[in-house]
Protein backbone atom coordinates (compact mmCIF):
# COMPACT_ATOMS: atom_id res chain seq x y z
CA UNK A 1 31.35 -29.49 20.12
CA UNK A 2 34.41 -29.10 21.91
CA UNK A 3 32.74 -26.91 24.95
CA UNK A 4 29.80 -29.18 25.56
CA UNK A 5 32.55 -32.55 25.19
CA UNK A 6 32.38 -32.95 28.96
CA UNK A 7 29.15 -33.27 29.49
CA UNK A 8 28.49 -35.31 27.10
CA UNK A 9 31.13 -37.77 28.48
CA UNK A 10 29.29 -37.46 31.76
CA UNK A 11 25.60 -38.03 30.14
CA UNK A 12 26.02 -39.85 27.19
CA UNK A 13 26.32 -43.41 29.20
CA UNK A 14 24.12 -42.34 31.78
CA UNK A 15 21.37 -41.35 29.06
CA UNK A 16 22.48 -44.63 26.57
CA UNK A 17 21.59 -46.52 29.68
CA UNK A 18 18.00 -46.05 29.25
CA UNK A 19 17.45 -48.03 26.01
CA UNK A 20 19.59 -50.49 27.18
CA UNK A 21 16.87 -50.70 30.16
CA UNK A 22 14.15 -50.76 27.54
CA UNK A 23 15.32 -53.55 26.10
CA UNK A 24 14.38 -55.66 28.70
CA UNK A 25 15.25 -59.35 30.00
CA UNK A 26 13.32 -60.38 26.62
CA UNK A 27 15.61 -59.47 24.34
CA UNK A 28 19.31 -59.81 25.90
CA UNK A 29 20.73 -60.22 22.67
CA UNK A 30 20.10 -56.03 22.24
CA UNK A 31 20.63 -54.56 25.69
CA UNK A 32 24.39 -56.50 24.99
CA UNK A 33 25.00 -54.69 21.79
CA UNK A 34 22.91 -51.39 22.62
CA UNK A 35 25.24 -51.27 25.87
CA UNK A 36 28.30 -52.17 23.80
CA UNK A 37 27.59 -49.25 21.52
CA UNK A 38 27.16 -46.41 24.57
CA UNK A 39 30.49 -47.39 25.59
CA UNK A 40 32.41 -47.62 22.39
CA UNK A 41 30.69 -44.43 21.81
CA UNK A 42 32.10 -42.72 24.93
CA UNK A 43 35.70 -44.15 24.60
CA UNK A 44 35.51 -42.11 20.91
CA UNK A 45 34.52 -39.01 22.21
CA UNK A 46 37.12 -39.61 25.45
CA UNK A 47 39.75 -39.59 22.54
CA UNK A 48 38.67 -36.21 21.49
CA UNK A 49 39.97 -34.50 24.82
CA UNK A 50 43.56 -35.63 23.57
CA UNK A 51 43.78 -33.18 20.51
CA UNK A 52 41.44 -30.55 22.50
CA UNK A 53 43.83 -30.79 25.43
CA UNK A 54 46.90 -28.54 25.51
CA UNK A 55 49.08 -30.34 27.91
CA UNK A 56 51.90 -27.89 27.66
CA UNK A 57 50.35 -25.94 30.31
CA UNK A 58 48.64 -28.35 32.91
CA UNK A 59 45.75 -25.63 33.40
CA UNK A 60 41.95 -26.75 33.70
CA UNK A 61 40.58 -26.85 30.52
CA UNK A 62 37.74 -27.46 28.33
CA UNK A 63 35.78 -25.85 31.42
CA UNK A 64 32.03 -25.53 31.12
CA UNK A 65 29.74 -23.65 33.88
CA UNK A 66 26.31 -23.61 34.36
CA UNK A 67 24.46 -21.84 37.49
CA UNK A 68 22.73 -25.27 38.93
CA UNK A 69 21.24 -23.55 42.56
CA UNK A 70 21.59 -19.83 42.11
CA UNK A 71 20.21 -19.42 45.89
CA UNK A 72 23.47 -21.09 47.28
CA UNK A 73 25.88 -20.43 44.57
CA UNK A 74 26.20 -23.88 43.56
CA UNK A 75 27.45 -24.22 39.61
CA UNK A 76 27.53 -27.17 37.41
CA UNK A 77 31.20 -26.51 36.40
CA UNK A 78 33.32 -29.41 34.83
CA UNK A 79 36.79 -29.05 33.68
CA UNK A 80 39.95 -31.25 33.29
CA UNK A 81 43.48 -31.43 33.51
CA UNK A 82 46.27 -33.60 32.09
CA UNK A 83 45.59 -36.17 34.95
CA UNK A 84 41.97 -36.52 34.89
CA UNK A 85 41.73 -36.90 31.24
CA UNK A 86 44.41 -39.82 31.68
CA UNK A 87 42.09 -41.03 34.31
CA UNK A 88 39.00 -40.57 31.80
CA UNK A 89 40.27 -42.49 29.37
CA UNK A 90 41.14 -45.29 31.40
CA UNK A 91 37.24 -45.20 32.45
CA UNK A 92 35.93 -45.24 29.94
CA UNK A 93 38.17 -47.75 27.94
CA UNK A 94 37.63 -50.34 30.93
CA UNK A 95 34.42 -49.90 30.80
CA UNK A 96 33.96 -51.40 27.25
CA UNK A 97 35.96 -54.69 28.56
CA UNK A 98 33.92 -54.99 31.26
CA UNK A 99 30.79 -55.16 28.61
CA UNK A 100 32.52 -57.32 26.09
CA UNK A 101 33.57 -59.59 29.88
CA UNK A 102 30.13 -60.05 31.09
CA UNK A 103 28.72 -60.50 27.62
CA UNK A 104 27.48 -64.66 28.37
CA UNK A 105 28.73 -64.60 31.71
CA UNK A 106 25.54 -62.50 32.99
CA UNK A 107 22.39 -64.54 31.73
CA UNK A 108 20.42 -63.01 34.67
CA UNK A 109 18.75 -59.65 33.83
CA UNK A 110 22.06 -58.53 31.53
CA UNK A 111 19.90 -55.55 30.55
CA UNK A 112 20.13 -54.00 34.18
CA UNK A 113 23.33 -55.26 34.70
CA UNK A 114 24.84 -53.51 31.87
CA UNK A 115 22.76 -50.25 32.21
CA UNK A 116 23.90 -50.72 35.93
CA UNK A 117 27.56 -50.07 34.73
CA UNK A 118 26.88 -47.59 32.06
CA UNK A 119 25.76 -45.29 34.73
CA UNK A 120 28.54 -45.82 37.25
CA UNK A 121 30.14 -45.06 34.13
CA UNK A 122 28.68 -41.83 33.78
CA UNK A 123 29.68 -40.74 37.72
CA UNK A 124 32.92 -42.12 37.51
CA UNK A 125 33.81 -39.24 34.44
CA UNK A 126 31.66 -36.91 36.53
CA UNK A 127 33.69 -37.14 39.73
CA UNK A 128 36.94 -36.78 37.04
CA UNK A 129 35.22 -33.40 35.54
CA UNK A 130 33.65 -31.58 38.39
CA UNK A 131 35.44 -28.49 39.67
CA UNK A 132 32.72 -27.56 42.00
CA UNK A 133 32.93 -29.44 45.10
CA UNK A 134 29.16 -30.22 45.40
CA UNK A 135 28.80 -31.35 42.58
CA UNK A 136 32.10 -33.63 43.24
CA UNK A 137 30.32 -35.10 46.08
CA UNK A 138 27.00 -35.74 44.22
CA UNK A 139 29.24 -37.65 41.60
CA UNK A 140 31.33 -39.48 44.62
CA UNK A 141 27.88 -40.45 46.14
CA UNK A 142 26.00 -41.45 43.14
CA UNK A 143 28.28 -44.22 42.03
CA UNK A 144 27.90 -46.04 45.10
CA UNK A 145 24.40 -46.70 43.88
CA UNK A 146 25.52 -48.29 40.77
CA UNK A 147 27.99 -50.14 42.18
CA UNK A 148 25.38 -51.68 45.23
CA UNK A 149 23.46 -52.73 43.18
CA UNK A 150 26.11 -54.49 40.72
CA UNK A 151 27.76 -56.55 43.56
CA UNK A 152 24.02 -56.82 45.47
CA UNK A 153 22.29 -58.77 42.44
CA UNK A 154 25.51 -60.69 40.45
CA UNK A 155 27.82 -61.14 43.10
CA UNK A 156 28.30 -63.96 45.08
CA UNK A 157 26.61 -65.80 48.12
CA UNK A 158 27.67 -63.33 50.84
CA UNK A 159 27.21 -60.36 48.62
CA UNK A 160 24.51 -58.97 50.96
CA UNK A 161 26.97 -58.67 53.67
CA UNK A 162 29.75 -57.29 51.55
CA UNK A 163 27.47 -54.72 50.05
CA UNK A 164 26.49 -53.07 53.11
CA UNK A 165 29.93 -53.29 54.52
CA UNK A 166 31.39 -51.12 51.42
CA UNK A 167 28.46 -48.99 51.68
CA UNK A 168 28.86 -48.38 55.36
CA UNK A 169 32.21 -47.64 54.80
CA UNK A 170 32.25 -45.16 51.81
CA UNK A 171 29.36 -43.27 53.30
CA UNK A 172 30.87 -42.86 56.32
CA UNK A 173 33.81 -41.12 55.46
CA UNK A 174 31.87 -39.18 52.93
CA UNK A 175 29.83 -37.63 55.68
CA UNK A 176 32.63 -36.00 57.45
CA UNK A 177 34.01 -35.01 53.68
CA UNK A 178 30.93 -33.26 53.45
CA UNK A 179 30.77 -31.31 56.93
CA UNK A 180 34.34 -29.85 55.85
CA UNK A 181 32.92 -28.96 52.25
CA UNK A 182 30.39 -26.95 54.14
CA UNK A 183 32.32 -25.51 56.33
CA UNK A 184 34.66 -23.83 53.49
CA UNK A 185 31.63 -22.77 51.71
CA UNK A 186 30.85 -20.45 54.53
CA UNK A 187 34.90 -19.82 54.87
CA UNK A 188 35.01 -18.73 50.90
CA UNK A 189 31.87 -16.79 51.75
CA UNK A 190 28.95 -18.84 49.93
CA UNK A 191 30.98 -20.47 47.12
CA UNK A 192 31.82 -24.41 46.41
CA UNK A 193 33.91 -23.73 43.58
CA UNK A 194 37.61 -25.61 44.30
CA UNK A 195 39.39 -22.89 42.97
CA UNK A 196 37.85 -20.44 45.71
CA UNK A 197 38.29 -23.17 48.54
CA UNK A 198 42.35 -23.43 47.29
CA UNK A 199 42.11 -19.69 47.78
CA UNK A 200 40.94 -19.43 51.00
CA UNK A 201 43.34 -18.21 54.25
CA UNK A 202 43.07 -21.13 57.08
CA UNK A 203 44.96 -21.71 60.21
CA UNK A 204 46.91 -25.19 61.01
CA UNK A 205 44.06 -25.96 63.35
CA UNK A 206 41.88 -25.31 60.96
CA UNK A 207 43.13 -26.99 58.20
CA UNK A 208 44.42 -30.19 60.64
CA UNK A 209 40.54 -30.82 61.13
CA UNK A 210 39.88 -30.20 57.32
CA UNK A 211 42.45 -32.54 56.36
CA UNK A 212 41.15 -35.24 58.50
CA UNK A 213 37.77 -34.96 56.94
CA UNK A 214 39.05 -35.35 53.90
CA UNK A 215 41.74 -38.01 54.65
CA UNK A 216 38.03 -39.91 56.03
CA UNK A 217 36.65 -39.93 52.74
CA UNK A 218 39.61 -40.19 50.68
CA UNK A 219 41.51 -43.19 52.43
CA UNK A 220 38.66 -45.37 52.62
CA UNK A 221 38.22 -44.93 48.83
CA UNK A 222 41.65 -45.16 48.14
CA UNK A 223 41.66 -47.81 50.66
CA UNK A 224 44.38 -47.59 52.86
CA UNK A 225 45.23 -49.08 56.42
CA UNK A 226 43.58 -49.70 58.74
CA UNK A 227 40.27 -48.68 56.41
CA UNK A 228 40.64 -51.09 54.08
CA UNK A 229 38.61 -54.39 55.08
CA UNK A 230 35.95 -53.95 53.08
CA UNK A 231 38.12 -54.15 49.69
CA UNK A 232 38.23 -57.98 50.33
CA UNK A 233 35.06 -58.42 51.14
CA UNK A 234 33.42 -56.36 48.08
CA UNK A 235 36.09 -57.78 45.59
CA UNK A 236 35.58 -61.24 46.31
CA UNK A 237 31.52 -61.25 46.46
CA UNK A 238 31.44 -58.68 43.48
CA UNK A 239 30.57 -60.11 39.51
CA UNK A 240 34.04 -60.36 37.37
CA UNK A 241 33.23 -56.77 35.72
CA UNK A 242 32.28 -55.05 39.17
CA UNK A 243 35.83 -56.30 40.73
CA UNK A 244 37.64 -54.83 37.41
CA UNK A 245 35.29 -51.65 37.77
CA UNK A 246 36.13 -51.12 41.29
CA UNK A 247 40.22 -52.06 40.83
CA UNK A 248 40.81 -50.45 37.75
CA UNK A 249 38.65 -46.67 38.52
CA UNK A 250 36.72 -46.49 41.62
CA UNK A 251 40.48 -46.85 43.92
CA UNK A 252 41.56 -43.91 42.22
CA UNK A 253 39.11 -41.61 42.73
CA UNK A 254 40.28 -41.38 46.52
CA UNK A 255 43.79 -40.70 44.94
CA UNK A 256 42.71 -38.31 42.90
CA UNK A 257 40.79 -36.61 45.64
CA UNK A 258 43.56 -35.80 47.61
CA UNK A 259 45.03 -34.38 44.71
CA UNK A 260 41.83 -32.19 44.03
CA UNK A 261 41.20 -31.49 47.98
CA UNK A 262 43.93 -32.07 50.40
CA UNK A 263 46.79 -30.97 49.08
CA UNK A 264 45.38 -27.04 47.58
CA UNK A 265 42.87 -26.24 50.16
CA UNK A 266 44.75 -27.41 53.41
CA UNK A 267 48.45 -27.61 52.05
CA UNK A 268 50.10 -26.99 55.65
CA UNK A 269 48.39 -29.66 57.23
CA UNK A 270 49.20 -31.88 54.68
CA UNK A 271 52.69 -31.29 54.94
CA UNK A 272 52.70 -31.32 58.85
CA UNK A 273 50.52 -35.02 58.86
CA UNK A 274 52.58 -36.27 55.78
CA UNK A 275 54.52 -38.65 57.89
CA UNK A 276 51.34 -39.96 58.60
CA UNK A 277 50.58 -40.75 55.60
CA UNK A 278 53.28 -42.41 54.41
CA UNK A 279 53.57 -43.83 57.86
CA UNK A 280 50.11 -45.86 56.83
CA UNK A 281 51.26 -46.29 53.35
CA UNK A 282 54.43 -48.20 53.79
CA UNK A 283 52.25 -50.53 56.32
CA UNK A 284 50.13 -51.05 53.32
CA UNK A 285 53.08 -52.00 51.24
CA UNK A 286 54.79 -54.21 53.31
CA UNK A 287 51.88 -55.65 55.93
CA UNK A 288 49.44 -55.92 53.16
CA UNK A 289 52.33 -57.73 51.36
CA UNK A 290 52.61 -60.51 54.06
CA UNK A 291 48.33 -60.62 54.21
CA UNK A 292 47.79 -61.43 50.25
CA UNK A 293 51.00 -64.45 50.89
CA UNK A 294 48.58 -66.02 52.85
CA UNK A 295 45.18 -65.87 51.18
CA UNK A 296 43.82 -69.33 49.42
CA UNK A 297 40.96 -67.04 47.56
CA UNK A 298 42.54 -65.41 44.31
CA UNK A 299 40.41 -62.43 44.51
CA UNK A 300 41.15 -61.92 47.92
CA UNK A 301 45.02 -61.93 47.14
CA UNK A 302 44.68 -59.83 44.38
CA UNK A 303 42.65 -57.58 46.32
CA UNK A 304 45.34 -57.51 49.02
CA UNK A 305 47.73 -56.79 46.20
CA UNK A 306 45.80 -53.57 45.30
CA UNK A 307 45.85 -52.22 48.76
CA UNK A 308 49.70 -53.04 48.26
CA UNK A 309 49.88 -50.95 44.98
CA UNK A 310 47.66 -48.14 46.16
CA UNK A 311 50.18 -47.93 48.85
CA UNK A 312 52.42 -46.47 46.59
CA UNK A 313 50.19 -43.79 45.06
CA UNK A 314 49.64 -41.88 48.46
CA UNK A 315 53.42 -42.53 49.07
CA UNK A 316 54.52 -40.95 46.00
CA UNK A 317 51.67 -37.79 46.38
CA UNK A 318 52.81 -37.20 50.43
CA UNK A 319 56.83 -38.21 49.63
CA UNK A 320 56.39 -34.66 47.63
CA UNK A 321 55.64 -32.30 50.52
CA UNK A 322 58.95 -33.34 52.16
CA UNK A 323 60.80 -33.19 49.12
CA UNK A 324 59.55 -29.69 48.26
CA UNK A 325 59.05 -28.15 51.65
CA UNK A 326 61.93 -30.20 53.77
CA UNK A 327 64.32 -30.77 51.22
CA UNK A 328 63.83 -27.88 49.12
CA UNK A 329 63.98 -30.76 46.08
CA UNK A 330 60.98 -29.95 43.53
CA UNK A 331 62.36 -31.81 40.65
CA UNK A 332 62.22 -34.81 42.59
CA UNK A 333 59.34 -33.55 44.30
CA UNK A 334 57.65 -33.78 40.44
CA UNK A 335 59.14 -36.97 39.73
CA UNK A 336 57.22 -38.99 42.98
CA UNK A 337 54.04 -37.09 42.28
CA UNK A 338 54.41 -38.53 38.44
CA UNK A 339 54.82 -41.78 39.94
CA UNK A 340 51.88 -41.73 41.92
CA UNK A 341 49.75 -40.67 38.66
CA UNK A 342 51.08 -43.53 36.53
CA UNK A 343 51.19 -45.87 39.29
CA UNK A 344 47.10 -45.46 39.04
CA UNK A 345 46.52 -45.34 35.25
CA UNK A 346 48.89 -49.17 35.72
CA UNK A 347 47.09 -50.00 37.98
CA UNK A 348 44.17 -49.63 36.85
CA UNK A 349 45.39 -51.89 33.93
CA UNK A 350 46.93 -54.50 35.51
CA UNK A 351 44.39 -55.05 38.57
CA UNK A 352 41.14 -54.97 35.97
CA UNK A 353 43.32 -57.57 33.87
CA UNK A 354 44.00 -59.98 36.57
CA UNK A 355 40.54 -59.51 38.22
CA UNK A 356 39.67 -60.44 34.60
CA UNK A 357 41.68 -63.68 34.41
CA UNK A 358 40.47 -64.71 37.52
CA UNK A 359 37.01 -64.38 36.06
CA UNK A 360 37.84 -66.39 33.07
CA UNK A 361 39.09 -69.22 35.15
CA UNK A 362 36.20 -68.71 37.67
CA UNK A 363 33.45 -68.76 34.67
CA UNK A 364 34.58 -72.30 33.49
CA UNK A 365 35.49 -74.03 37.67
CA UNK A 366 32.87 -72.24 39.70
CA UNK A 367 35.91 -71.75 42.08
CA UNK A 368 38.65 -68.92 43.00
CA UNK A 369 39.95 -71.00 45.93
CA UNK A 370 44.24 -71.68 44.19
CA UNK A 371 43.77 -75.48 45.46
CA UNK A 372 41.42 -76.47 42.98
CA UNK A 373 43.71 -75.29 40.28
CA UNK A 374 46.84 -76.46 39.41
CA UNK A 375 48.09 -77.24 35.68
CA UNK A 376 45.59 -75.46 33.87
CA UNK A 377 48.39 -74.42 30.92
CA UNK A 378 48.04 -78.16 30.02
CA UNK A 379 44.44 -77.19 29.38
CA UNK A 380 44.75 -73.46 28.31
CA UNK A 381 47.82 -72.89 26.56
CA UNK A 382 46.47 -69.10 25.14
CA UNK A 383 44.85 -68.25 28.26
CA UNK A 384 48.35 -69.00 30.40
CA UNK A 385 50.69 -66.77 28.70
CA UNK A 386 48.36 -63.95 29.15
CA UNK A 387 47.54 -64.77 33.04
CA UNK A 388 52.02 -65.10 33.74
CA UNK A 389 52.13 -61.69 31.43
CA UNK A 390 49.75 -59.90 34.40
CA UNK A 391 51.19 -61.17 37.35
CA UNK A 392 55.20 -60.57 35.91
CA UNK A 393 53.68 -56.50 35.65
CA UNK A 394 51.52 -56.61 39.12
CA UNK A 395 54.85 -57.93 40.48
CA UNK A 396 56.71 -54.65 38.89
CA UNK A 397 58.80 -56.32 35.39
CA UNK A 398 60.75 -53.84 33.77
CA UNK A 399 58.92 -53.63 30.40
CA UNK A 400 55.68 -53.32 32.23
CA UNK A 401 53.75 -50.52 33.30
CA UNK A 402 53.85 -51.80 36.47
CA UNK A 403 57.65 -50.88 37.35
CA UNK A 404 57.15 -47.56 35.42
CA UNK A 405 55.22 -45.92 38.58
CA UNK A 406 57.10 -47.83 41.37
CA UNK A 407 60.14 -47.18 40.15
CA UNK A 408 59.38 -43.15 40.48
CA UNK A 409 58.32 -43.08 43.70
CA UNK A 410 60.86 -45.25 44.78
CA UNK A 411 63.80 -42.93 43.47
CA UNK A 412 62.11 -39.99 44.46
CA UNK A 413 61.81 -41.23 48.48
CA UNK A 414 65.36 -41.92 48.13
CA UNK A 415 65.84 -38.48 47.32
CA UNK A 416 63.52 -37.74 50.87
CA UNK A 417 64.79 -40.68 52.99
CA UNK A 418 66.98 -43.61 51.67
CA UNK A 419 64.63 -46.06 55.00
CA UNK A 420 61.55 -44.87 53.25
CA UNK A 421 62.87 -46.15 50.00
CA UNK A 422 64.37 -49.32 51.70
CA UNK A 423 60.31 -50.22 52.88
CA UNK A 424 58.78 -49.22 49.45
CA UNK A 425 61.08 -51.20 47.52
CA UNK A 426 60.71 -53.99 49.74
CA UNK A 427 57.13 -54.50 47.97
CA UNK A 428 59.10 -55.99 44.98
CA UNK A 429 60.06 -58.79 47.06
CA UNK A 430 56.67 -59.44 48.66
CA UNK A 431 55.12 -58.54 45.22
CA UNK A 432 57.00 -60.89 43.59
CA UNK A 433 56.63 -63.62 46.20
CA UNK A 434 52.78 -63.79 46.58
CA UNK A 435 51.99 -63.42 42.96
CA UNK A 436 54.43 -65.54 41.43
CA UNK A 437 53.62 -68.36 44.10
CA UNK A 438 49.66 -68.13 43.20
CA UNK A 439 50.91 -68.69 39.36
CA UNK A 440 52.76 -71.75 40.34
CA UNK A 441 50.18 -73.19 41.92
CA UNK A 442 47.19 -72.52 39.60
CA UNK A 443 49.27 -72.42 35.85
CA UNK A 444 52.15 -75.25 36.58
CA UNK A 445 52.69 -78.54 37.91
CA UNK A 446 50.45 -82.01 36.76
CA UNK A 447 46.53 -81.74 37.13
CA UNK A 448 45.33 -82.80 39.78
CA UNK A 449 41.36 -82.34 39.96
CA UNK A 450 39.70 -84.06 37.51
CA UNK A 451 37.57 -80.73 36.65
CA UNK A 452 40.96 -79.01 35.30
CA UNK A 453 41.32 -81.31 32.65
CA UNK A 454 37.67 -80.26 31.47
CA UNK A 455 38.38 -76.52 30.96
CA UNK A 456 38.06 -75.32 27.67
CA UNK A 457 40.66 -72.65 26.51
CA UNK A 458 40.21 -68.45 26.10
CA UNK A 459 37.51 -67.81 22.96
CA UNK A 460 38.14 -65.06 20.80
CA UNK A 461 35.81 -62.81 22.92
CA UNK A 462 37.90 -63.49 25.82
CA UNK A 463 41.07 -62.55 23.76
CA UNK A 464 39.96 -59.57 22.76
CA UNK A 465 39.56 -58.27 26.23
CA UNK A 466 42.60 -59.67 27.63
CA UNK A 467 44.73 -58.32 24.38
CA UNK A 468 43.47 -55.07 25.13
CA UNK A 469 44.45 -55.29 29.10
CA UNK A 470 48.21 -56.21 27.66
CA UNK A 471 48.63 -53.44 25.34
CA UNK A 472 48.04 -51.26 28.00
CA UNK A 473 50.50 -52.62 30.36
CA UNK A 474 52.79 -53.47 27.47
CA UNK A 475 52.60 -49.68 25.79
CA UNK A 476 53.26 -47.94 29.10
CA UNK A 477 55.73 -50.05 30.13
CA UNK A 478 58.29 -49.87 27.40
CA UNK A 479 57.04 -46.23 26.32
CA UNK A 480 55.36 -44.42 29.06
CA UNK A 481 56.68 -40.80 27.88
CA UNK A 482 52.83 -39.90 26.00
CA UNK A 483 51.60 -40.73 29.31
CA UNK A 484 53.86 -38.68 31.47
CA UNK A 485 53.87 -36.10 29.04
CA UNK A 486 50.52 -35.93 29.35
CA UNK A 487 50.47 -35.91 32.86
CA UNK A 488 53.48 -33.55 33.32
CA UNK A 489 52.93 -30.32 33.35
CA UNK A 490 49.82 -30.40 35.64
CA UNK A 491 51.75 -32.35 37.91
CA UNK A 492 54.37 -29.57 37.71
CA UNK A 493 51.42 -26.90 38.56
CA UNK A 494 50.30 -28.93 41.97
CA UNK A 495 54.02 -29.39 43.24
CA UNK A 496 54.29 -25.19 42.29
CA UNK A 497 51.08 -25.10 44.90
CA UNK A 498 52.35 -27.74 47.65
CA UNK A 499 55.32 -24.57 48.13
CA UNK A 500 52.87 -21.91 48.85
CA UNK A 501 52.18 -21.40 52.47
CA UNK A 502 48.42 -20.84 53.71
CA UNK A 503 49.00 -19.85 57.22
């Protein structure tokens, strides 16, 4: 089983989602439980890449290759290291939240809506898997689709606009990512596989227009300033479950491309426009900080908060090329590159559990705006202590997963530049600041609209999906090492390649 697991991680939501289809608007009651079964299904089998993953050596593993278009040497080849199976896993265990979320929050159509996110599913693990860079780009593209559609049909009234707008966006800088794919295939002399395209000789000019291709694509998934206005936009229109989709998985994927792309195929000019990069991420940090302080729209802070956090990821991954090329430092090099990785897997936690809250408290007041809110732990004593546990780890608690990755990347741009590490760490300020003041003014203090004191507190479906959202941040906060461990040694491998010259 073990050298077909891939694909069936890739196919068995996308192929599950056709029942659920079948089932049709008459009979909700089965496209909920047919859908719930694909994904519990999928997390299973995502388990099975733990024992059938030696992550000792950090190579690409359980590869499987099948000749897709002979005539232009394109392969269906999949394989995985320690950091996309971390990122698998978190896809795929989301993903079963997100069903057990929407479960009698979506009355209309839930059979398309939940076949809808079985297939982004499906490209999500793809993009994860692929180590052929067309087929990474059909993956990349693909779950736009889903994802159109989810925030097109169940989001909210200006979901039109904010569709087209994130559309527009990602497609955009997915063009360019595409003329630069091409362009190496006829550099490697007809191949797309990424292991020829990290082998290929370039110059700095070269690779300079290469990276900027990619950095297109990339940084608008990712997002990162001065790309980034359509996060708002698509969070806040988006259904509860597309906002935790998008937070928790589709951000990283532009993290995990510059792992995948940027930094083996064009290393040099990723280590000559590294300032850049961290230029735009500390902005992000601190700038985005100050934007989500002001927002009255709870999905709009949090989504401010993610651009914020994401910040920190392409800090960590660029903080490495100084540390290993400048500073001659590869242990702490490895140690900001770690950060980055676990700063996504938190992430991804913590953002798809307060997106989540904010849908629980949305479902029963038909309002995210923090002024109609304001002593709802009168009303929801269980719901509250969940909702302060989220915000404590999104502003970086020790004990949280959300200091784990900060923390990292923090120490290891000391280790670069003690200013870069005076900016990054400033986020735990602004962090703090904007998230604790949003919980102060929706949890504490008297009621004061009359619709507060109507709420009715969490039910045990609601639990459930929240519980799960705190072990995760709980686990890797107090115990991360299974995580980095996994993680680790193909971590190790890419700061071995940042050293090696192309030019």
């Amino acid at each position: 089983m073990s050298n077909h697991l891939l694909s069936l991680l890739i196919w068995l939501p996308i192929i599950g989602a056709i029942p659920v289809l079948l089932a049709g608007a008459g009979r909700p009651g089965l496209a909920r439980w047919l859908a719930l079964l694909v994904a519990v299904a999928t997390f299973a089998a995502s388990l099975a890449l733990l024992p059938g993953y030696d992550a000792t050596t950090g190579t690409m593993q359980l590869a499987e290759s099948f000749s897709w278009i002979p005539s232009l040497g394109i392969n269906y080849s999949l394989a995985v290291d320690g950091i996309s199976v971390a990122l698998i896993i978190l896809t795929t265990f989301t993903q079963i939240l997100v069903i057990v979320g929407a479960w009698e929050v979506i009355q209309n159509k839930p059979h398309q809506y939940m076949a809808a996110m079985l297939v982004l599913e499906g490209c999500m693990v793809g993009v994860f898997c692929a180590t052929d860079a067309l087929l990474f780009y059909v993956f990349f593209e693909a779950m736009l689709i889903p994802m159109f559609v989810i925030i097109g049909i169940w989001g909210g009234p200006r979901r039109v606009y904010a569709t087209l707008k994130f559309f527009i966006y990602t497609f955009f800088g997915s063009i360019f990512m595409l003329i630069g794919l091409i362009y190496l295939y006829h550099k490697t002399g007809g191949s797309f596989a990424l292991a020829d395209m990290a082998k290929v000789p370039l110059t700095l000019t070269e690779q300079s227009w290469l990276f900027f291709a990619f950095l297109l694509g990339f940084a608008i998934k990712v997002p990162m300033v001065p790309v980034h206005t359509w996060l708002p936009d698509a969070h806040v229109e988006a259904p509860t479950g597309g906002s935790v989709v998008l937070a928790a998985v589709m951000l990283k994927i532009g993290g995990y491309g510059f792992l995948r792309f940027s930094l083996p195929i064009v290393p040099d000019a990723s280590e000559h426009f590294a300032w850049l990069i961290i230029l735009l991420s500390l902005i992000a940090v601190c700038y985005i900080g100050y934007v989500a302080l002001v927002q009255g729209d709870m999905k709009k802070l949090v989504a401010y908060s993610s651009i914020a956090h994401m910040g920190f990821v392409t800090l960590g991954i660029f903080i490495a090329f100084m540390l290993v090329r400048e500073a001659n430092n590869p242990d702490a090099a490895r140690l900001g590159m770690q950060g980055a990785m676990v700063q996504m897997i938190s992430h991804g936690f913590i953002s798809g559990a307060m997106f989540s809250c904010i849908g629980v408290l949305y479902d029963r007041l038909h309002s995210r705006q923090i002024k109609d809110y304001g002593g709802v732990i009168n009303v929801m004593p269980v719901f509250a202590p969940f909702y302060v546990l989220f915000a404590m780890a999104n502003s970086g608690l020790p004990g949280t997963s959300g200091f784990v990755g900060e923390f990292m990347v923090i120490l290891a741009s000391f280790s670069a530049n003690p200013w870069i590490a005076l900016f990054a760490a400033f986020t735990l300020i602004i962090g703090a600041a904007y998230t604790l003041w949003m919980v102060k003014r929706v949890l504490w203090g008297d009621i004061t609209n009359p619709h507060v004191k109507e709420l009715t507190d969490v039910n045990g479906r609601e639990i459930f999906m929240l519980s799960a959202f705190a072990a995760g941040v709980l686990v890797f906060g107090i115990w991360p090492e299974p995580l980095v461990h996994l993680m680790d040694a193909s971590v190790a491998r890419i700061v071995e390649q940042l050293a090696i010259s192309k030019v």
